[in-house]
C-alpha atoms as a PDB file:
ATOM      1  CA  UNK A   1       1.723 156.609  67.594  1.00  0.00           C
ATOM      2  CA  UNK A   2       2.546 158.679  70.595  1.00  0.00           C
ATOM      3  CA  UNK A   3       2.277 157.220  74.333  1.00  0.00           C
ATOM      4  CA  UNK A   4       3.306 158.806  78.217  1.00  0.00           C
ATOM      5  CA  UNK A   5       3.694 156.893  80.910  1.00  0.00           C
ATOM      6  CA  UNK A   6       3.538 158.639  84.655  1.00  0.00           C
ATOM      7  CA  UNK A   7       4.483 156.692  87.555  1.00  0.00           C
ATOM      8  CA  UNK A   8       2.379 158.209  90.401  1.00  0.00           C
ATOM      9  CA  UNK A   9       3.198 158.252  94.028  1.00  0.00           C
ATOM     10  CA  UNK A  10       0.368 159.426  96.100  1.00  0.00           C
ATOM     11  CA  UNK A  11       2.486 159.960  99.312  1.00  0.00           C
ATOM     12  CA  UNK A  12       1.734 159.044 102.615  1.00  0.00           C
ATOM     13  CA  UNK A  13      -0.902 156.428 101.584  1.00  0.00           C
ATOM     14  CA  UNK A  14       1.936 154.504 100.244  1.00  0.00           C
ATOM     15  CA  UNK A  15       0.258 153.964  97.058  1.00  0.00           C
ATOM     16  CA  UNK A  16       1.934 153.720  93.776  1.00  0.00           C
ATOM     17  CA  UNK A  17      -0.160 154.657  90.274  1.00  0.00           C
ATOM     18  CA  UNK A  18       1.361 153.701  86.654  1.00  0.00           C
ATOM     19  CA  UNK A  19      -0.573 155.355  83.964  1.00  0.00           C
ATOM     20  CA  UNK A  20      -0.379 154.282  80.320  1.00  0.00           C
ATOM     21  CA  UNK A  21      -1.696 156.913  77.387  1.00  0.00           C
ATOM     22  CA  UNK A  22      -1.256 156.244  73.750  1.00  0.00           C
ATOM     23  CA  UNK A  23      -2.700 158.005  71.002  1.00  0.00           C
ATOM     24  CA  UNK A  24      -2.873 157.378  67.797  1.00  0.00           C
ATOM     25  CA  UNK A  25      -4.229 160.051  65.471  1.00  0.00           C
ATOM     26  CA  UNK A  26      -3.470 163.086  67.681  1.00  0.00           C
ATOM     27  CA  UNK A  27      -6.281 163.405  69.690  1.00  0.00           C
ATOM     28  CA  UNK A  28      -8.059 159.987  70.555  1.00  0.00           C
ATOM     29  CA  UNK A  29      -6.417 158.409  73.819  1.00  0.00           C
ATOM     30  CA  UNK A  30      -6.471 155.316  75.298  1.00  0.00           C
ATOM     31  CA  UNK A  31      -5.955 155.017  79.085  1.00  0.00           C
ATOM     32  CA  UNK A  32      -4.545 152.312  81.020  1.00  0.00           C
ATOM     33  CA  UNK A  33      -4.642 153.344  85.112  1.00  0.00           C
ATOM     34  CA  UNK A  34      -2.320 150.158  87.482  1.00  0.00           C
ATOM     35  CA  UNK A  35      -2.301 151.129  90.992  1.00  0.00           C
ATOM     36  CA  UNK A  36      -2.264 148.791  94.475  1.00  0.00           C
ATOM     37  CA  UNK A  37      -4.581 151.706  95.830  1.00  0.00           C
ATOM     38  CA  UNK A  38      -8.445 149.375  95.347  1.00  0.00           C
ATOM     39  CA  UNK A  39     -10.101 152.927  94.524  1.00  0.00           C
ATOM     40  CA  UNK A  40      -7.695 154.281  91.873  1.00  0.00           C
ATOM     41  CA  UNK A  41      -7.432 150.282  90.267  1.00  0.00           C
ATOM     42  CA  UNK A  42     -11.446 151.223  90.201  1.00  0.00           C
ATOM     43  CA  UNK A  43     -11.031 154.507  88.760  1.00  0.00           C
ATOM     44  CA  UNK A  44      -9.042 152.730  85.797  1.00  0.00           C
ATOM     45  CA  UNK A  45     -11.280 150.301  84.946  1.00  0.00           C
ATOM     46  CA  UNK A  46     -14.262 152.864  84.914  1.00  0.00           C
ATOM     47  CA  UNK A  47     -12.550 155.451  82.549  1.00  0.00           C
ATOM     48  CA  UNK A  48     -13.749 154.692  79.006  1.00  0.00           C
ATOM     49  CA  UNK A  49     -11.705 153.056  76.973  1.00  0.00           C
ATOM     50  CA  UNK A  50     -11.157 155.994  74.512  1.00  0.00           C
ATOM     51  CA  UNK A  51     -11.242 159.691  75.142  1.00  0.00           C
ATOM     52  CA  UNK A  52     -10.959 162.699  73.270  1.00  0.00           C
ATOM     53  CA  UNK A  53      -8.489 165.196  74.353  1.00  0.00           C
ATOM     54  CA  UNK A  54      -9.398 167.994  72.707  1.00  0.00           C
ATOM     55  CA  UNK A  55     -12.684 167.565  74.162  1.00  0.00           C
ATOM     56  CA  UNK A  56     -11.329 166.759  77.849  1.00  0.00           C
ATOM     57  CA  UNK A  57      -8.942 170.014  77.497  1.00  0.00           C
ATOM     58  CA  UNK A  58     -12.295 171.975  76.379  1.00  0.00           C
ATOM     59  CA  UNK A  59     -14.726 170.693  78.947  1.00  0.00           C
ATOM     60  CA  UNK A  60     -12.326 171.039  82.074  1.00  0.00           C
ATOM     61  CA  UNK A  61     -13.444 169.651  85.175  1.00  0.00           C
ATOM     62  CA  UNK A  62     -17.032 168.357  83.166  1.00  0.00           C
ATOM     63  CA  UNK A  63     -15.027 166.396  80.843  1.00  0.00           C
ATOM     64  CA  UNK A  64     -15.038 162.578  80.722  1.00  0.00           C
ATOM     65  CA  UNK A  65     -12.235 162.076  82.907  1.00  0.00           C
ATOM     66  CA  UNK A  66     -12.940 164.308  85.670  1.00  0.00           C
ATOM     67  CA  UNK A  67     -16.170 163.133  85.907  1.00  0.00           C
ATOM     68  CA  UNK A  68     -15.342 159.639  86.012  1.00  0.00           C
ATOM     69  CA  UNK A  69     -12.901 160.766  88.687  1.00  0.00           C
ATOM     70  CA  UNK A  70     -15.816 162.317  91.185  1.00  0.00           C
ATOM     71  CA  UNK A  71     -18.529 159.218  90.777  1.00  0.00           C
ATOM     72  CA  UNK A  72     -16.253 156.626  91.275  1.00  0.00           C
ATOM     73  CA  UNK A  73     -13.579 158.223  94.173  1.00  0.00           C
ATOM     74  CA  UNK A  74     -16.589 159.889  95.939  1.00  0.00           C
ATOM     75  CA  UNK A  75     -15.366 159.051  99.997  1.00  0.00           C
ATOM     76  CA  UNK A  76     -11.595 158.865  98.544  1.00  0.00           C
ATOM     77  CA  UNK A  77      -9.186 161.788  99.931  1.00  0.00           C
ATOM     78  CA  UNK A  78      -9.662 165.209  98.216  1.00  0.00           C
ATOM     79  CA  UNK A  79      -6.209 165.677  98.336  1.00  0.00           C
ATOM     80  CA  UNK A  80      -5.109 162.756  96.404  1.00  0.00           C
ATOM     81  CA  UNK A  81      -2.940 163.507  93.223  1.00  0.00           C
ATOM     82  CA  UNK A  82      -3.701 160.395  90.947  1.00  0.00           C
ATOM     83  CA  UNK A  83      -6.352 162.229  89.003  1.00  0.00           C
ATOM     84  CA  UNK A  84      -4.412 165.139  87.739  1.00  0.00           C
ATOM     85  CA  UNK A  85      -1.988 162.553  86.480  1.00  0.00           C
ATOM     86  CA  UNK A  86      -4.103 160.707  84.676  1.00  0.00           C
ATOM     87  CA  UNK A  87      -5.351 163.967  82.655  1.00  0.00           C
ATOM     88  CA  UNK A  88      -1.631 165.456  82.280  1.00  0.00           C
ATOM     89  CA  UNK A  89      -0.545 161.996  80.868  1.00  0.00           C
ATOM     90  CA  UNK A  90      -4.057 161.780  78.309  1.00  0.00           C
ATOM     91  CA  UNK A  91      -2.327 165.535  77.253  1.00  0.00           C
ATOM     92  CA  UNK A  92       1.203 164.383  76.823  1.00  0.00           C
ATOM     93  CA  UNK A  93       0.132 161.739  75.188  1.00  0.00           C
ATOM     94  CA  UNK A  94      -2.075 163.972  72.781  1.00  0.00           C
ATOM     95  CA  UNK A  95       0.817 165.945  71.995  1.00  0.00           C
ATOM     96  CA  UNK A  96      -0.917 169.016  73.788  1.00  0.00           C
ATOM     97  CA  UNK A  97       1.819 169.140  76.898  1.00  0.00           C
ATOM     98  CA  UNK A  98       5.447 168.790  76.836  1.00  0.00           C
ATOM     99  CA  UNK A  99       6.417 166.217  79.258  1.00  0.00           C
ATOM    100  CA  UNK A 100       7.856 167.973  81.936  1.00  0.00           C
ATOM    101  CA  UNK A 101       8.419 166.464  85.460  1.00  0.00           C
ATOM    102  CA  UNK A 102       5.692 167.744  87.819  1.00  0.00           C
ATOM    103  CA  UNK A 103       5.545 167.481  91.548  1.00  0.00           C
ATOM    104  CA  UNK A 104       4.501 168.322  94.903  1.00  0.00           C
ATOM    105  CA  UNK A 105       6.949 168.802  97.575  1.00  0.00           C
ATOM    106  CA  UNK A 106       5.446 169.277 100.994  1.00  0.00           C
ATOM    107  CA  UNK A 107       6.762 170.404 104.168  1.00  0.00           C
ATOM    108  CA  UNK A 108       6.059 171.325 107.717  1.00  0.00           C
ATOM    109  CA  UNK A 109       6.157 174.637 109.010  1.00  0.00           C
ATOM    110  CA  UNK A 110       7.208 175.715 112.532  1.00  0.00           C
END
């Protein structure tokens, strides 16, 4: 069995997301999304229970996920980072990403 955690912090919001992928045969993953933010605990308990990877990886933004991701945080800020957590921890967990620290550092200019 292979599994990736990613702890997930949104930023200014102040909310904190803890997402749980294991997969057992390579390409099936299960999802578990934890977050204090009411519309990404939502998100998690929308996402079907099993996904397929290679199918998620092949249909991009049309995949199971992503789709999940635009019906249920429809009115939730554009911006937010959760979701392309979620998919880059279904891929580590997949064995189709190494898992690399990823990030977004912002900062004001003059």
């Amino acid at each position: 069995m292979s599994a990736a955690t990613a702890n997930i912090n949104a930023g200014v919001c102040g909310f904190v997301t803890e997402v749980t992928a294991t997969c057992d045969d390579g390409q099936t993953v299960s999802l578990s999304v934890t977050s204090n933010c009411e519309k990404i605990q939502a998100l998690g308990e929308t996402l079907p229970s099993a996904v397929d990877a290679y199918a998620e990886i092949g249909a991009g933004f049309e995949g199971q996920v992503l789709s999940t991701v635009r019906t249920v945080l429809g009115g939730c800020c554009a911006g937010c980072i959760v979701p392309a957590g979620v998919f880059k921890t279904m891929q580590v967990a997949a064995r189709l990403a190494l898992p690399a620290p990823a990030g977004i550092e912002l900062h004001r200019g003059n």
